[in-house]
Protein backbone atom coordinates (compact mmCIF):
# COMPACT_ATOMS: atom_id res chain seq x y z
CA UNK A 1 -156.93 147.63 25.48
CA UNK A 2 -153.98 149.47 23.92
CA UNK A 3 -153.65 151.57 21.05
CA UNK A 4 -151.63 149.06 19.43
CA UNK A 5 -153.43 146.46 20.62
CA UNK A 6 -156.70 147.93 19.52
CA UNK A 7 -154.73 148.03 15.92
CA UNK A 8 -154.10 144.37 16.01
CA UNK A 9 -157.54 143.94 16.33
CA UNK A 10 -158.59 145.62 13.63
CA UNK A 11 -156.10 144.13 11.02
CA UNK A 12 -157.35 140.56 11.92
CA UNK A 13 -160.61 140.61 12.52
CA UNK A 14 -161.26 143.49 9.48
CA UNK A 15 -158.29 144.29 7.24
CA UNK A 16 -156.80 140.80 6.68
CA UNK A 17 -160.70 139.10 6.18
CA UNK A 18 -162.36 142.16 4.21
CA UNK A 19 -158.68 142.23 2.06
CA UNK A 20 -158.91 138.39 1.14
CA UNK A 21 -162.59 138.41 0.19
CA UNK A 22 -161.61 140.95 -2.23
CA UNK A 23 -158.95 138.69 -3.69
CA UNK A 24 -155.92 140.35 -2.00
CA UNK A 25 -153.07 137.91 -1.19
CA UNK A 26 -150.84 138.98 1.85
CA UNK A 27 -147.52 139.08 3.60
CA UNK A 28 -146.94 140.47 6.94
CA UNK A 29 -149.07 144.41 6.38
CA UNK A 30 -148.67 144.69 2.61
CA UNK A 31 -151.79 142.87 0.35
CA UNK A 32 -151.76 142.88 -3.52
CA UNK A 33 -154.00 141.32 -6.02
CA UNK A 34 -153.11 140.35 -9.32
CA UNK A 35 -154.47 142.04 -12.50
CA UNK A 36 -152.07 140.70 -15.04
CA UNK A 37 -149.18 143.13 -16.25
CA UNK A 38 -149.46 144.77 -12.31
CA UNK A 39 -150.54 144.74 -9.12
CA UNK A 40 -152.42 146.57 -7.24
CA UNK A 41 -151.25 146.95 -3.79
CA UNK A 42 -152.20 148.07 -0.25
CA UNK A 43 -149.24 148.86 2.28
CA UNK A 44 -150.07 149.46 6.02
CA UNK A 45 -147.15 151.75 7.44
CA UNK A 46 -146.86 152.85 11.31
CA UNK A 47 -145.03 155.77 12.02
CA UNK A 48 -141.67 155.94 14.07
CA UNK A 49 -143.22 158.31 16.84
CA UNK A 50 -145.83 155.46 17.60
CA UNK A 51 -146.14 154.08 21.27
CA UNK A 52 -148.49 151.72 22.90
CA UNK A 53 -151.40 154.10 24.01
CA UNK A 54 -151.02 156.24 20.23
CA UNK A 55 -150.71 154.79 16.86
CA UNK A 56 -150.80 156.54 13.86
CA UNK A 57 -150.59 154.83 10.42
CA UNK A 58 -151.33 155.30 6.84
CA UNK A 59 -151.72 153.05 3.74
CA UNK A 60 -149.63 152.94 1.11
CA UNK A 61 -152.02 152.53 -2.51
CA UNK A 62 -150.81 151.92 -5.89
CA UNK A 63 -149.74 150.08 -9.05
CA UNK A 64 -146.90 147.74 -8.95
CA UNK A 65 -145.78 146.81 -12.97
CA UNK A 66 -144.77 143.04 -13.00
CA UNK A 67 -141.87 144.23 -15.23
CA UNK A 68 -139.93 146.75 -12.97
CA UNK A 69 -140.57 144.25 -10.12
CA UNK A 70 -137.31 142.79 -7.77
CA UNK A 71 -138.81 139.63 -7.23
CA UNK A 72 -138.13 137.61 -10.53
CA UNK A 73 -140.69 135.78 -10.27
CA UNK A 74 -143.55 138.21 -10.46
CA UNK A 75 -145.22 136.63 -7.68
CA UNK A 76 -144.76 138.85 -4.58
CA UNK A 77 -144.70 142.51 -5.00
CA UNK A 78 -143.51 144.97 -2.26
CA UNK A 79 -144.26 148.54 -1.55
CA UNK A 80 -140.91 149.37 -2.86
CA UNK A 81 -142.23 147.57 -6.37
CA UNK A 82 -144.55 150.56 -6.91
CA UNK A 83 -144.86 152.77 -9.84
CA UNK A 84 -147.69 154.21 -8.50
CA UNK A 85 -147.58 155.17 -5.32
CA UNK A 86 -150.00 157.17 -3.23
CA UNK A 87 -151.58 157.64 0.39
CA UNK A 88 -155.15 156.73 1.10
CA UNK A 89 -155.59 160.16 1.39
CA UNK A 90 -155.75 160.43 -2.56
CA UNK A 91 -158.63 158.05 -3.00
CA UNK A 92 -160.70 159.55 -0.56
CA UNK A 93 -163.23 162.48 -1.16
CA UNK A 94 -162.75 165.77 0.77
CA UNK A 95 -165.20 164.70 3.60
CA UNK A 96 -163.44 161.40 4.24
CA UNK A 97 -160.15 163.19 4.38
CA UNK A 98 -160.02 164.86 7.94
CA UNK A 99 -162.49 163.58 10.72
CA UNK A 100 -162.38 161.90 13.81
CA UNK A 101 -159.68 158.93 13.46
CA UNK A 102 -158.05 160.66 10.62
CA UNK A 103 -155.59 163.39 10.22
CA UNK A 104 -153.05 165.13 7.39
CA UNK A 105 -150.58 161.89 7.99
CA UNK A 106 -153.12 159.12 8.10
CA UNK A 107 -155.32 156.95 10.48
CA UNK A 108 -154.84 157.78 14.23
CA UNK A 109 -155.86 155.12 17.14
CA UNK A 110 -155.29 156.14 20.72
CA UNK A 111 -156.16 154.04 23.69
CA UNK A 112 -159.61 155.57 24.16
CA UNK A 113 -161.18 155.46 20.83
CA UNK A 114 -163.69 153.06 20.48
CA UNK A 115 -162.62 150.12 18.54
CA UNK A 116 -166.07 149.55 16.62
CA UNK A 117 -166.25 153.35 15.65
CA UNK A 118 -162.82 153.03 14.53
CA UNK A 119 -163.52 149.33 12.44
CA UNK A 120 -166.74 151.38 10.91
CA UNK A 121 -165.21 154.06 9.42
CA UNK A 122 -162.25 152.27 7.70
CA UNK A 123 -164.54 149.96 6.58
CA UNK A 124 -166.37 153.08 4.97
CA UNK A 125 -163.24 154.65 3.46
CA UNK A 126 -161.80 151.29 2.48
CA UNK A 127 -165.42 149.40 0.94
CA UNK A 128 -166.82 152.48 -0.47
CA UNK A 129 -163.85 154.46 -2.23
CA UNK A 130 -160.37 152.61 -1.75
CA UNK A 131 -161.41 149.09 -3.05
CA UNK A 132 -163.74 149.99 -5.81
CA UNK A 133 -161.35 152.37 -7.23
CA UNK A 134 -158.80 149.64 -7.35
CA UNK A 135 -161.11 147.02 -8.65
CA UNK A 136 -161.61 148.85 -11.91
CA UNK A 137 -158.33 149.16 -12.67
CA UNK A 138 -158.16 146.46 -14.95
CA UNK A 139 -155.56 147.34 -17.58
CA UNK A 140 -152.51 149.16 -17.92
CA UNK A 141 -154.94 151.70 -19.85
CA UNK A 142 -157.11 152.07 -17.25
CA UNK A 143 -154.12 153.01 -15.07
CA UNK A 144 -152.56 155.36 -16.81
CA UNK A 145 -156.28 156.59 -17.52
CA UNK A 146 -156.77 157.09 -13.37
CA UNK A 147 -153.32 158.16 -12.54
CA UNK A 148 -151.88 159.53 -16.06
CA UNK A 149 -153.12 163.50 -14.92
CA UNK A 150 -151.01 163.04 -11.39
CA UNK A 151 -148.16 165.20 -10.92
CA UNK A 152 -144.86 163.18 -11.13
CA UNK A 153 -146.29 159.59 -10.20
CA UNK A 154 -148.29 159.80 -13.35
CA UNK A 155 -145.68 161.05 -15.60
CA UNK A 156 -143.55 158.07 -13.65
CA UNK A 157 -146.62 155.35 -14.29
CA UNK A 158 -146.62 156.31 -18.43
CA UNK A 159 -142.49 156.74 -18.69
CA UNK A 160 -142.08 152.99 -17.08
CA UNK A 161 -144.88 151.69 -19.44
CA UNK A 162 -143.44 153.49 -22.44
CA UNK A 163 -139.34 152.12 -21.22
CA UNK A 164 -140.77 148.80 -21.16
CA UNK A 165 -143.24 148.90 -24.24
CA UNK A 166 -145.86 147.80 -22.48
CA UNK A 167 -148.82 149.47 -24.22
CA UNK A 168 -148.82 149.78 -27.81
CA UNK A 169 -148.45 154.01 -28.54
C-alpha cells in the first residue's frame, strides 16, 4: 500500500468515524462542529512536495466566529473562516510534538510505516489532547480564555469579538 493510499485509509476508517462521533459535520478534509456564536474546526492540509510513497500533512485547529463567516448562512465554515487558527502542533504537549510519524511541519506517512502504528498514535494525539481541548470550548469566553494569551491570533480572536460586540466588555 502507498503512502497516500495508506492516508486514505486512515481518514475513512479513523478520522471521518472518530470526527462524527464527536459531533463534527464534514466536507471533503475540513470537519467543524457547532457551538453557537463559532465553530470549532479541524482542517486536514497535504503539502505540495507530497508524492505517492511520502505524505506529509498537518491539521489546521481553530475557532471560526459565525459573524466574520463568507458563507451567509452560517452553516458551513471553511478554514479560511478562522479567527483562530493554529497547527496541531499547539494542542499537543512537548512529548507528542516530535516522534516517530511526526515532525516540525506535521504528520508524516511513508510507504513503510505501519498503518496501525500510524492510526494509534493520531488517535492518541487527536482523543486525548486535540478533541477534549476543543470540546470545552463552549463560549466565546472560554475562547478568548484558551487563546486570549496567544501572540497575534489571540489579540486577532478578542479584536474580531470586540468589532462585532460579541461579548459584553
Amino acid at each position: 500500500m502507498t503512502a497516500k493510499e495508506k492516508q486514505t485509509q486512515f481518514i475513512k476508517t479513523y478520522l471521518k468515524p472518530t470526527l462524527k462521533n464527536f459531533g463534527y459535520l464534514t466536507s471533503g478534509q475540513t470537519w467543524w462542529k457547532d457551538k453557537g456564536d463559532f465553530f470549532t474546526l479541524i482542517n486536514l492540509q497535504n503539502f505540495s512536495w507530497n508524492s505517492k510513497d511520502n505524505v506529509d500533512f498537518c491539521f489546521n485547529i481553530g475557532v471560526a466566529l459565525k459573524a466574520t463567516m463568507t458563507d451567509t448562512n452560517k452553516k458551513k465554515p471553511t478554514v479560511h473562516d478562522l479567527t483562530v487558527y493554529l497547527r496541531e502542533s499547539y494542542y499537543l504537549p512537548d512529548n507528542r510534538k516530535e516522534y516517530k510519524f511526526r515532525n516540525k511541519t506535521g504528520y508524516v506517512l511513508t510507504e513503510q510505516a505501519d498503518l496501525n502504528d500510524f492510526i494509534a498514535e493520531l488517535k492518541s494525539d487527536f482523543e486525548n489532547y486535540i478533541l477534549p481541548t476543543l470540546d470545552k470550548l463552549n463560549s466565546l469566553q472560554n475562547c478568548v480564555d484558551k487563546f486570549g494569551g496567544i501572540t497575534f491570533w489571540g489579540e486577532n480572536l478578542k479584536k474580531v469579538i470586540a468589532e462585532n460586540k460579541l461579548l459584553a466588555q
